[in-house]
Structure formats: C-alpha cells, structure tokens
C-alpha atoms as a PDB file:
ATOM      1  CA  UNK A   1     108.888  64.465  75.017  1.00  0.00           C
ATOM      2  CA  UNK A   2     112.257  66.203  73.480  1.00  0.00           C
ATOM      3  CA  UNK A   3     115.417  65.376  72.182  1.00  0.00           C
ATOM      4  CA  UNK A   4     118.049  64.405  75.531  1.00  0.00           C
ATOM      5  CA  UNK A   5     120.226  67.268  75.201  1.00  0.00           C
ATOM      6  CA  UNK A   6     122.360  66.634  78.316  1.00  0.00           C
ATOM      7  CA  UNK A   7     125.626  64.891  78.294  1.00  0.00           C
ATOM      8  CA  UNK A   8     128.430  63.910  80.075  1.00  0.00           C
ATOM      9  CA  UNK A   9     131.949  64.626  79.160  1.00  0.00           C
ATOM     10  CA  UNK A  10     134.758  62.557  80.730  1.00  0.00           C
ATOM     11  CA  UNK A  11     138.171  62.664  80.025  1.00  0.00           C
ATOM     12  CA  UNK A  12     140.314  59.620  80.295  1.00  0.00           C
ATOM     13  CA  UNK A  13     143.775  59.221  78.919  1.00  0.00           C
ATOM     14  CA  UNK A  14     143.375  62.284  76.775  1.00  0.00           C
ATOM     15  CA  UNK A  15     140.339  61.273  74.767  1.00  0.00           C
ATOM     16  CA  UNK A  16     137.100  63.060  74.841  1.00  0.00           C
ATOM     17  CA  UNK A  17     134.671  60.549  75.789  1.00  0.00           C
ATOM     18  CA  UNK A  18     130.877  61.981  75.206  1.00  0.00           C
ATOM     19  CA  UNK A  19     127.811  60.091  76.452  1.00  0.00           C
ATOM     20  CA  UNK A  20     124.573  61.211  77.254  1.00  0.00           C
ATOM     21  CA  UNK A  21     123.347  61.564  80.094  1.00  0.00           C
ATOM     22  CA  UNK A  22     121.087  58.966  82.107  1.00  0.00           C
ATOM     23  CA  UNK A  23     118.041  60.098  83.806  1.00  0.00           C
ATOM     24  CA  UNK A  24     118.171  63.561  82.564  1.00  0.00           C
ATOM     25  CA  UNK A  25     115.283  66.094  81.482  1.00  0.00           C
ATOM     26  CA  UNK A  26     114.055  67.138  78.066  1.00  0.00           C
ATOM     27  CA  UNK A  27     115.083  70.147  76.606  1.00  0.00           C
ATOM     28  CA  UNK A  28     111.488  70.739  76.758  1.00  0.00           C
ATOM     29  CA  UNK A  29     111.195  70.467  80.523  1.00  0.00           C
ATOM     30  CA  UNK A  30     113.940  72.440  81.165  1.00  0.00           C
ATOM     31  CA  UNK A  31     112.931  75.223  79.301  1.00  0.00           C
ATOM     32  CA  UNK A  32     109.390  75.166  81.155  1.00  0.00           C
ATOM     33  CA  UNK A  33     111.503  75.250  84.472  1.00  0.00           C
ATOM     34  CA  UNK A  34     113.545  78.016  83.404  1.00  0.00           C
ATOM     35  CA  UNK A  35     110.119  80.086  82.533  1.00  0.00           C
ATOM     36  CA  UNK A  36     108.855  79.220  85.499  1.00  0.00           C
ATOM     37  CA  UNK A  37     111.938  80.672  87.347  1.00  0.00           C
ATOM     38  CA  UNK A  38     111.917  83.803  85.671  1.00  0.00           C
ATOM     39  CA  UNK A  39     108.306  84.435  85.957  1.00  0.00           C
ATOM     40  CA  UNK A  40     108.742  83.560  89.769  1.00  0.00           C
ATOM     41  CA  UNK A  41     111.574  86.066  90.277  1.00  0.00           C
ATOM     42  CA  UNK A  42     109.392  88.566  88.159  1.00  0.00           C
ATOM     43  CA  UNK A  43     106.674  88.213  90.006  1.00  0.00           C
ATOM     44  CA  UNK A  44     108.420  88.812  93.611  1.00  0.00           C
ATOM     45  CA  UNK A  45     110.441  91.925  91.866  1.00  0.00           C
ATOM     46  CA  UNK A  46     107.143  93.459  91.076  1.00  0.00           C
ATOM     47  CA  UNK A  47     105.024  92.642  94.177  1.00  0.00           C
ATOM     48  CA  UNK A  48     108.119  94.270  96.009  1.00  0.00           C
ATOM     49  CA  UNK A  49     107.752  97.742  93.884  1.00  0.00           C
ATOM     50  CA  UNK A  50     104.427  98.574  95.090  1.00  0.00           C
ATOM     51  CA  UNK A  51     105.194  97.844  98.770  1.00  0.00           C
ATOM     52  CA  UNK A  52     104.525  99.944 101.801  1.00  0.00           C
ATOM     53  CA  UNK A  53     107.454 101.799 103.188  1.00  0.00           C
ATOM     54  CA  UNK A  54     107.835 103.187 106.799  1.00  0.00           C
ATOM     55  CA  UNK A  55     107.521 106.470 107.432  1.00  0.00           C
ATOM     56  CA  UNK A  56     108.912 107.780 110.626  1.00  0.00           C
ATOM     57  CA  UNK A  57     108.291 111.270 111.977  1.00  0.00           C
ATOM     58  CA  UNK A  58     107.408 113.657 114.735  1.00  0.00           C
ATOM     59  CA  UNK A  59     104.512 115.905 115.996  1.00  0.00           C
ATOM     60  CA  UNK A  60     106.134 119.280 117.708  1.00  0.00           C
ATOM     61  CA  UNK A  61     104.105 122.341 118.363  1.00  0.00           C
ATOM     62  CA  UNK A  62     105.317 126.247 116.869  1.00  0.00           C
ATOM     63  CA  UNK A  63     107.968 125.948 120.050  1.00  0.00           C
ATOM     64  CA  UNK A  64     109.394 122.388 118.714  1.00  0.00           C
ATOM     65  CA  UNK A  65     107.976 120.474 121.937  1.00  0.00           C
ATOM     66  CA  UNK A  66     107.004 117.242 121.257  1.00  0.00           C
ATOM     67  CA  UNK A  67     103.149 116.778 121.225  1.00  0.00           C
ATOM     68  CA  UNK A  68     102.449 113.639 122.926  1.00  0.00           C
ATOM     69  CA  UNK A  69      99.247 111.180 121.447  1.00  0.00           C
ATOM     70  CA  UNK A  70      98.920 113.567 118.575  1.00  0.00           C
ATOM     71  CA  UNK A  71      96.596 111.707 115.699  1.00  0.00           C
ATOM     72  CA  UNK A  72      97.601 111.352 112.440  1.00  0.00           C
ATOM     73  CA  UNK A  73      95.781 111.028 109.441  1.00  0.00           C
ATOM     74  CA  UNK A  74      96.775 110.622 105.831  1.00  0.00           C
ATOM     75  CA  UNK A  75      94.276 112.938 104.055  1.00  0.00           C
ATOM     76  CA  UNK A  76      91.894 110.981 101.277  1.00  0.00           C
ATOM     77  CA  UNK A  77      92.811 107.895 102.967  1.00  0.00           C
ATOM     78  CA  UNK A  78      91.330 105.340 106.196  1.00  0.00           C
ATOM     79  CA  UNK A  79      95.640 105.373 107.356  1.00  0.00           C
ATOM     80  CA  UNK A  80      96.561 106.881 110.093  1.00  0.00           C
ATOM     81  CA  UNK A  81      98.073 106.855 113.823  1.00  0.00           C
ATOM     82  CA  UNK A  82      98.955 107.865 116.742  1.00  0.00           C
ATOM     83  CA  UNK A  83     102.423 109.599 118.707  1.00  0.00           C
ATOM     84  CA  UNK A  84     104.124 107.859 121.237  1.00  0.00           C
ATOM     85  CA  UNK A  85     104.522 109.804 124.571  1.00  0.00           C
ATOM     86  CA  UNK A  86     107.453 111.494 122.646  1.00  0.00           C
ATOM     87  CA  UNK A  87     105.086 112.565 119.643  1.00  0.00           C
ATOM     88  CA  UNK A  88     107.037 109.907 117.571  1.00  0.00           C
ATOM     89  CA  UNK A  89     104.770 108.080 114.841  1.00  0.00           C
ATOM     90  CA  UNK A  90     105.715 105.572 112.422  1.00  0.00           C
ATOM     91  CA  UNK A  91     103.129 105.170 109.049  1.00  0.00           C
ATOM     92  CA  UNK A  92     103.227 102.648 106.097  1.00  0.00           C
ATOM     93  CA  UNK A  93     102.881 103.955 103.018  1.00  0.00           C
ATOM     94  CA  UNK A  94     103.030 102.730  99.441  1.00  0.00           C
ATOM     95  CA  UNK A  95     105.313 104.931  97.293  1.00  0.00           C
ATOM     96  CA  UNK A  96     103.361 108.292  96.514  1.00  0.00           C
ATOM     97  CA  UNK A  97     102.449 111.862  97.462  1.00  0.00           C
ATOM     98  CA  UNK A  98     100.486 112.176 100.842  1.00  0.00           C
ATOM     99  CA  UNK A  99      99.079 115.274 102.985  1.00  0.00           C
ATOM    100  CA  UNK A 100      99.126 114.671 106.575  1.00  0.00           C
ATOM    101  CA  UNK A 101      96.915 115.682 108.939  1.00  0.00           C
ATOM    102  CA  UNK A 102      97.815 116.193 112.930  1.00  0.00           C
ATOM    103  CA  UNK A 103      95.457 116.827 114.925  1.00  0.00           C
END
C-alpha cells in the first residue's frame, strides 16, 4: 500500500485538468518492478561475461598440409576435439589462457 502517484493530464480549452489515475500501481509496486528489471538485465549481462566462445582453428604439419582427424586437447582440462577431413576444429572456450595439445 503507497500513495497513487500516477496521474492523468488532459488538456481541454487551455486548462490543465489533473486527475489521478484509475486502476494504477503504487509507487511501491512500481519501484519493486523496476528492481526487478534491473536485477533481471544484470543478471543476463553477467551470465553472458563468463560464456564460452568459439574457437576455430587448424591442424597442419611442419609443410602446412592439413592433418586430417587430428585430436585436440585443451591441456588441464576434459575439452577437446577432433579435425574435420580438412584438419579444421572448432572448441568452446570460456574467456582465458589455454595450451593446446594436437596429437
């Protein structure tokens, strides 16, 4: 329960005519919505920051041929994959600093 803080303004024949509002919210409830809203779009910013990018790249040997089904692992970690018949590979990563490992 608040004080109605919502009106209507109408103008008609050059007077101001000021009446509140029917039916609308509390300045109480709209200050929970507008918390809510902002802890929402908070919440979405920061699960965003910590999420995987792709990393694209390719296996070659010392003559820059493409190494077909290489395997790829990220050292320290269970991540890893394996080159396309191109040597191609794609990996997700969170933002960081990784040693690969070709094999």
């Amino acid at each position: 329960m608040g004080l109605d803080l919502y009106y209507r303004m109408n103008f008609k024949d050059n007077q101001e005519l000021i009446s509140s509002a029917s039916g609308s919210r509390s300045c109480t409830t709209f200050a929970i919505s507008m918390i809510k809203a902002i802890l929402l779009c908070w919440v979405l910013f920061v699960a965003n920051l910590g999420a995987a990018t792709p990393i694209e790249g390719s296996v070659v040997d010392a003559d820059g041929r493409p190494l077909p089904y290489a395997s790829i692992a990220v050292k320290g970690t269970n991540k890893g994959a394996v080159a396309n018949s191109q040597g191609r590979f794609e990996l997700n990563l969170s933002p960081g600093e990784y040693t690969l490992i070709c094999q």
